[in-house]
C-alpha atoms as a PDB file:
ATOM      1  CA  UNK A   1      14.358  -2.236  -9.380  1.00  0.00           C
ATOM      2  CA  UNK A   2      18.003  -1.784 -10.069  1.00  0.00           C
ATOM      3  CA  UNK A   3      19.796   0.839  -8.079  1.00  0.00           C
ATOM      4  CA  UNK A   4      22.541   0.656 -10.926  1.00  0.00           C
ATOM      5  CA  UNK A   5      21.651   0.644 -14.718  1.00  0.00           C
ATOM      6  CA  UNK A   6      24.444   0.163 -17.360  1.00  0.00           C
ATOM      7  CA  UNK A   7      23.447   0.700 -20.944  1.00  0.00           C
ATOM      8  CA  UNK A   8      25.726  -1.351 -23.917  1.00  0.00           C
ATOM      9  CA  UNK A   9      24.826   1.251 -26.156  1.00  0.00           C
ATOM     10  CA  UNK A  10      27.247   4.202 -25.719  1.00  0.00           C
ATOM     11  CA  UNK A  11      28.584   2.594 -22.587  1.00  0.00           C
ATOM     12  CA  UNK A  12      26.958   5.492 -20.238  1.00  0.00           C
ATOM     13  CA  UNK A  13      25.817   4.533 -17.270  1.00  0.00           C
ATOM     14  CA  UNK A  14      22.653   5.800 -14.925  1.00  0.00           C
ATOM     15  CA  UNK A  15      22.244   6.117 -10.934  1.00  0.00           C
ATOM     16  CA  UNK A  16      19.106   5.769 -10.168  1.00  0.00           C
ATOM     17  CA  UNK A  17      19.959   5.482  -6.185  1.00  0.00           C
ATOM     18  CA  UNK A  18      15.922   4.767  -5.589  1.00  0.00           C
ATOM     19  CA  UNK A  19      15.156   1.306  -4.451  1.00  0.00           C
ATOM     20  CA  UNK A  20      17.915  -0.786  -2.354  1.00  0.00           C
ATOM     21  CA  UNK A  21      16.898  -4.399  -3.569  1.00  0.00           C
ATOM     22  CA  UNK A  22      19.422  -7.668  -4.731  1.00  0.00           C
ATOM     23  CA  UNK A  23      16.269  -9.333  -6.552  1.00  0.00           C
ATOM     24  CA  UNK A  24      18.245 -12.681  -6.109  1.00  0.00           C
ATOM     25  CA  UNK A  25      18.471 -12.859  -2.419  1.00  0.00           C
ATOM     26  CA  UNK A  26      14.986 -11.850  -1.147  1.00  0.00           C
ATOM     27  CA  UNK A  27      11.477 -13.314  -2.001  1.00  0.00           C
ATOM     28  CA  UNK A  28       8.742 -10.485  -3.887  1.00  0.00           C
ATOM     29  CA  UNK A  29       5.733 -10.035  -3.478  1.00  0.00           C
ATOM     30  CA  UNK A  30       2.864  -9.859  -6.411  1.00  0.00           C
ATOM     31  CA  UNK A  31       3.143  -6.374  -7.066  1.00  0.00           C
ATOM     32  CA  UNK A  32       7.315  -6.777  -7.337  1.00  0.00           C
ATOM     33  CA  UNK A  33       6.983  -3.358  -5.336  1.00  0.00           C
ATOM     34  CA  UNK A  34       7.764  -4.956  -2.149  1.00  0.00           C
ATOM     35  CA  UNK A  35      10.899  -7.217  -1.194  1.00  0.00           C
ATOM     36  CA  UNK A  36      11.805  -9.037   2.304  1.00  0.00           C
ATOM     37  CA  UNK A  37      15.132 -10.389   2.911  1.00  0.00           C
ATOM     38  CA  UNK A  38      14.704 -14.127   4.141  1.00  0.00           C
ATOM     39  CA  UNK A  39      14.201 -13.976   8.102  1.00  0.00           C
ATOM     40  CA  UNK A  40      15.262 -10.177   8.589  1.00  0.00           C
ATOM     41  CA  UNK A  41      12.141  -8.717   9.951  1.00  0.00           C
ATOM     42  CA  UNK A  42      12.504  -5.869   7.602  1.00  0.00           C
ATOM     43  CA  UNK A  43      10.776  -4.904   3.917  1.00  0.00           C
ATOM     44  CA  UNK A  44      12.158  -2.610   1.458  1.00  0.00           C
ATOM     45  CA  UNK A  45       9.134  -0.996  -0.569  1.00  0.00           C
ATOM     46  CA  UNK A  46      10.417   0.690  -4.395  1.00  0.00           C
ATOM     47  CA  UNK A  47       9.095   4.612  -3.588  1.00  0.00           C
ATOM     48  CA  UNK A  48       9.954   5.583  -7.177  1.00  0.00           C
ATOM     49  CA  UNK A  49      11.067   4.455 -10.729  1.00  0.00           C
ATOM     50  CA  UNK A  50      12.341   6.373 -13.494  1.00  0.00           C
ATOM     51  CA  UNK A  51      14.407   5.841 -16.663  1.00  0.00           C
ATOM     52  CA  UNK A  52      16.694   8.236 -17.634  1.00  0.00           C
ATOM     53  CA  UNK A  53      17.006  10.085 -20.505  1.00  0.00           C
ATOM     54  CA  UNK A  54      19.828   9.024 -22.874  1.00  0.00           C
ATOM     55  CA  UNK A  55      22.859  10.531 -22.100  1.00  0.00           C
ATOM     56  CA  UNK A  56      26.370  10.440 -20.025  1.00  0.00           C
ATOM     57  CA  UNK A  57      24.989  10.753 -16.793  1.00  0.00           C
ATOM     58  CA  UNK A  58      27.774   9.784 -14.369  1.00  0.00           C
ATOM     59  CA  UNK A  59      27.802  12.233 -11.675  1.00  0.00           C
ATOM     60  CA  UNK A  60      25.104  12.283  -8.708  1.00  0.00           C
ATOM     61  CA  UNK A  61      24.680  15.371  -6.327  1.00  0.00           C
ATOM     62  CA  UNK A  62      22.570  14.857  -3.451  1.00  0.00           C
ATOM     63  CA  UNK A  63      21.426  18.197  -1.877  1.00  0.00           C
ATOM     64  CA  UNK A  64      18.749  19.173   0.876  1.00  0.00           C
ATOM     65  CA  UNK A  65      16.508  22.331   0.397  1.00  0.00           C
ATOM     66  CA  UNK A  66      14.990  24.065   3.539  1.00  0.00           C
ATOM     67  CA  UNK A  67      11.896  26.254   3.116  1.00  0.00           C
ATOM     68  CA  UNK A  68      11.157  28.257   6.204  1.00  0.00           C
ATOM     69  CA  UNK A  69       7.658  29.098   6.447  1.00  0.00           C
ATOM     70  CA  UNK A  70       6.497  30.450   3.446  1.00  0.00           C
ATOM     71  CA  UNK A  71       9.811  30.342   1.684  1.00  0.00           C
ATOM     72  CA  UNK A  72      10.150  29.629  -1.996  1.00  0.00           C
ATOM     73  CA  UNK A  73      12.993  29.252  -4.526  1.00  0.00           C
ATOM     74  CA  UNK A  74      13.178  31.358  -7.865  1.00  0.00           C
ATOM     75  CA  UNK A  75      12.064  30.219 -11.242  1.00  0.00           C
ATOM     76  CA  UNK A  76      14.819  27.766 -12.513  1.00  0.00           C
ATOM     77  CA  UNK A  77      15.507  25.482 -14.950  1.00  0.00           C
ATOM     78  CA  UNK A  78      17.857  22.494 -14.341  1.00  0.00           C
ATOM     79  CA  UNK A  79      19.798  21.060 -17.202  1.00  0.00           C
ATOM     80  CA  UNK A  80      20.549  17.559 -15.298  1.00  0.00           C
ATOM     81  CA  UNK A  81      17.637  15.272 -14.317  1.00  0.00           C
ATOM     82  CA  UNK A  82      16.602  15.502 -10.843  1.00  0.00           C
ATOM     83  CA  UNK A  83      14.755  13.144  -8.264  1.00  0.00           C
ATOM     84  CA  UNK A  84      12.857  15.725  -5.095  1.00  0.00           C
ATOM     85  CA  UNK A  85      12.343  13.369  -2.327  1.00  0.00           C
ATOM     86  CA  UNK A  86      10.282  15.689   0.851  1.00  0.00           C
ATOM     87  CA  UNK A  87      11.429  14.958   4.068  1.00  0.00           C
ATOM     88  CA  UNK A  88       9.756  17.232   6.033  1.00  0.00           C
ATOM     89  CA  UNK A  89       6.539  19.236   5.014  1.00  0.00           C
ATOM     90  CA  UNK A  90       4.387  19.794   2.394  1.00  0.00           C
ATOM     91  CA  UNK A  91       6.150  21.402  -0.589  1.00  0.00           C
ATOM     92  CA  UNK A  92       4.353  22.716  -3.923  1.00  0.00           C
ATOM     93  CA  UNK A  93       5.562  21.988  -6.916  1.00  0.00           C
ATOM     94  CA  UNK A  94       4.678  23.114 -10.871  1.00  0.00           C
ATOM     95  CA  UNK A  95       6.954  22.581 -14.101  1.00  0.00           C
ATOM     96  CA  UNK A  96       6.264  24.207 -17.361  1.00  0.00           C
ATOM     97  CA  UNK A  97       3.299  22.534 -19.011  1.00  0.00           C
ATOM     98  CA  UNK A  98       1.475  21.153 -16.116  1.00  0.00           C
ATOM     99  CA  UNK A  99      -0.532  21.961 -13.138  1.00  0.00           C
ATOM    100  CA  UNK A 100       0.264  22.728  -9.889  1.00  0.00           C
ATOM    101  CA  UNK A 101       1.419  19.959  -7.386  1.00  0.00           C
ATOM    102  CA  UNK A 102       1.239  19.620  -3.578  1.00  0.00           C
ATOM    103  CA  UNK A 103       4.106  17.006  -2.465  1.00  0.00           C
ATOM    104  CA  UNK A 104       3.635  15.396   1.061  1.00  0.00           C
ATOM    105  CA  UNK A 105       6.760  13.886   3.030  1.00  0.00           C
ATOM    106  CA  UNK A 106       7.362  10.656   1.922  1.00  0.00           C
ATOM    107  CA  UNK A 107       6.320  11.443  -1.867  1.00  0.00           C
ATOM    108  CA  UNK A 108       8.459  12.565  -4.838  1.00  0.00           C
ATOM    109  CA  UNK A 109       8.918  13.585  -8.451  1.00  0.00           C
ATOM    110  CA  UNK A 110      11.500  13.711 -11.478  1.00  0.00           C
ATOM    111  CA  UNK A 111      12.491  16.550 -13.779  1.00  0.00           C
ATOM    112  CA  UNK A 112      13.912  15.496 -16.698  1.00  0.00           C
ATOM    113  CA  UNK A 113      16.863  18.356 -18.091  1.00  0.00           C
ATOM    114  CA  UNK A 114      15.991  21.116 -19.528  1.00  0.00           C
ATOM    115  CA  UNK A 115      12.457  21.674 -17.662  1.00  0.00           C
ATOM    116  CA  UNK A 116      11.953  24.795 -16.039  1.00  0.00           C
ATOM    117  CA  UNK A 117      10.596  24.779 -12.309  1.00  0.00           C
ATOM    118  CA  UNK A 118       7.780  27.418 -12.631  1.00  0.00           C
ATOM    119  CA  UNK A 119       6.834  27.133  -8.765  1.00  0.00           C
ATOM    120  CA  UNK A 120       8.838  25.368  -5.980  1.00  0.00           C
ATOM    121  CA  UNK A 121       7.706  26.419  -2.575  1.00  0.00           C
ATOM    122  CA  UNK A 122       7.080  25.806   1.252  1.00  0.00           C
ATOM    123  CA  UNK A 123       3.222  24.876   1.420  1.00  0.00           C
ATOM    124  CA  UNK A 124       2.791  25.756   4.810  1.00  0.00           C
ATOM    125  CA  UNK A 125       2.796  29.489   6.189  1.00  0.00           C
ATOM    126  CA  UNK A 126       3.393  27.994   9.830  1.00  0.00           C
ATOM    127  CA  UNK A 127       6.190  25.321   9.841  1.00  0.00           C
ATOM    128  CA  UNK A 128       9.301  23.734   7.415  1.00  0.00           C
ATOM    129  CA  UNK A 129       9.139  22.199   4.866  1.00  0.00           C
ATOM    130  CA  UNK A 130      12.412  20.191   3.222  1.00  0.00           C
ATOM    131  CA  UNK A 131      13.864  18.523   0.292  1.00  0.00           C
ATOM    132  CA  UNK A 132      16.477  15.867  -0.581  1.00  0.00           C
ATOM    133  CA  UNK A 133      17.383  16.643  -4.210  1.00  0.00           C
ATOM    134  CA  UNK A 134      19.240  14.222  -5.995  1.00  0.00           C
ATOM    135  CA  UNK A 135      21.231  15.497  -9.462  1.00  0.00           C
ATOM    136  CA  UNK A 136      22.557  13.158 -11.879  1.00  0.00           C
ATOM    137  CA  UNK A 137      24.175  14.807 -13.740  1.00  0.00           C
ATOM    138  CA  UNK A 138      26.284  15.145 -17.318  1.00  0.00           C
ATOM    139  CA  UNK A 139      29.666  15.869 -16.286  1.00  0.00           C
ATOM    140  CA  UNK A 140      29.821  20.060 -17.239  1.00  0.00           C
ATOM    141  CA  UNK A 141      26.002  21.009 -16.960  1.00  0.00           C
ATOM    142  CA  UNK A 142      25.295  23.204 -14.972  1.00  0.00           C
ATOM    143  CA  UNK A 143      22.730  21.959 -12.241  1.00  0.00           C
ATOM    144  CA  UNK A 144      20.552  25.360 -11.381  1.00  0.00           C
ATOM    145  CA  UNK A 145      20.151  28.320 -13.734  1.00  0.00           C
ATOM    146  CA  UNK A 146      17.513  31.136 -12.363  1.00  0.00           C
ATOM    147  CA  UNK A 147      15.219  31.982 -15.238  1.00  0.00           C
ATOM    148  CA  UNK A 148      13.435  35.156 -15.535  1.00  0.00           C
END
């Protein structure tokens, strides 16, 4: 639940930017996905955790994608890893290797580098659909390459 990560070995460090949480401070509940800071009235609940793969991975893009109605993005690979958060719509999604995937807002997934994005796509025929796309990223990789 650490929204920085520093690893000793090879002194790289990894964003996860998912879960807002100083462990110290507030009080957890049983599943540790859950935290409340003492007498705030608010809860921050962890929505996703992933570990990195190893590597130099000290740059973060943060990108929206907008699908109109029916709209779809090409066949891609990425070569950084990438966290798809939807924030509007339902969006399908299928990587190489693995079936296909409807996303509701509120709901997310990782792609580690190097996977190719087989089908990325507005589920709906009838209204939006949108992403928030964060990259972290390998300084000099290249974040989208179009695969035919």
């Amino acid at each position: 639940m650490a929204v920085l990560q520093k690893r000793s070995m090879g002194g790289s460090i990894a964003l996860s930017i998912l879960v807002v949480a100083t462990s110290a401070a507030f009080s957890h509940d049983k599943d540790d996905d859950k935290v409340t800071p003492p007498g705030s009235g608010s809860a921050i609940a962890k929505v996703f955790e992933q570990v990195l793969p190893a590597g130099d991975f000290r740059k973060v893009n943060v990108i929206t994608v907008s699908y109109g109605p029916g709209g779809k993005s090409p066949k891609h690979r990425h070569d950084v890893a990438v966290f798809a958060y939807v924030a509007e719509g339902d969006v399908e999604s299928q990587l190489e290797g693995e079936e296909l995937k409807t996303f509701h807002k509120g709901e997310m997934w990782y792609e580690p580098p190097g996977t190719i994005h087989v089908v990325s796509r507005n589920a709906s025929q009838e209204k939006p659909a949108k992403l928030l796309v964060f990259l972290v990223q390998e300084e000099g990789k290249a974040a989208t390459t179009v695969v035919k």
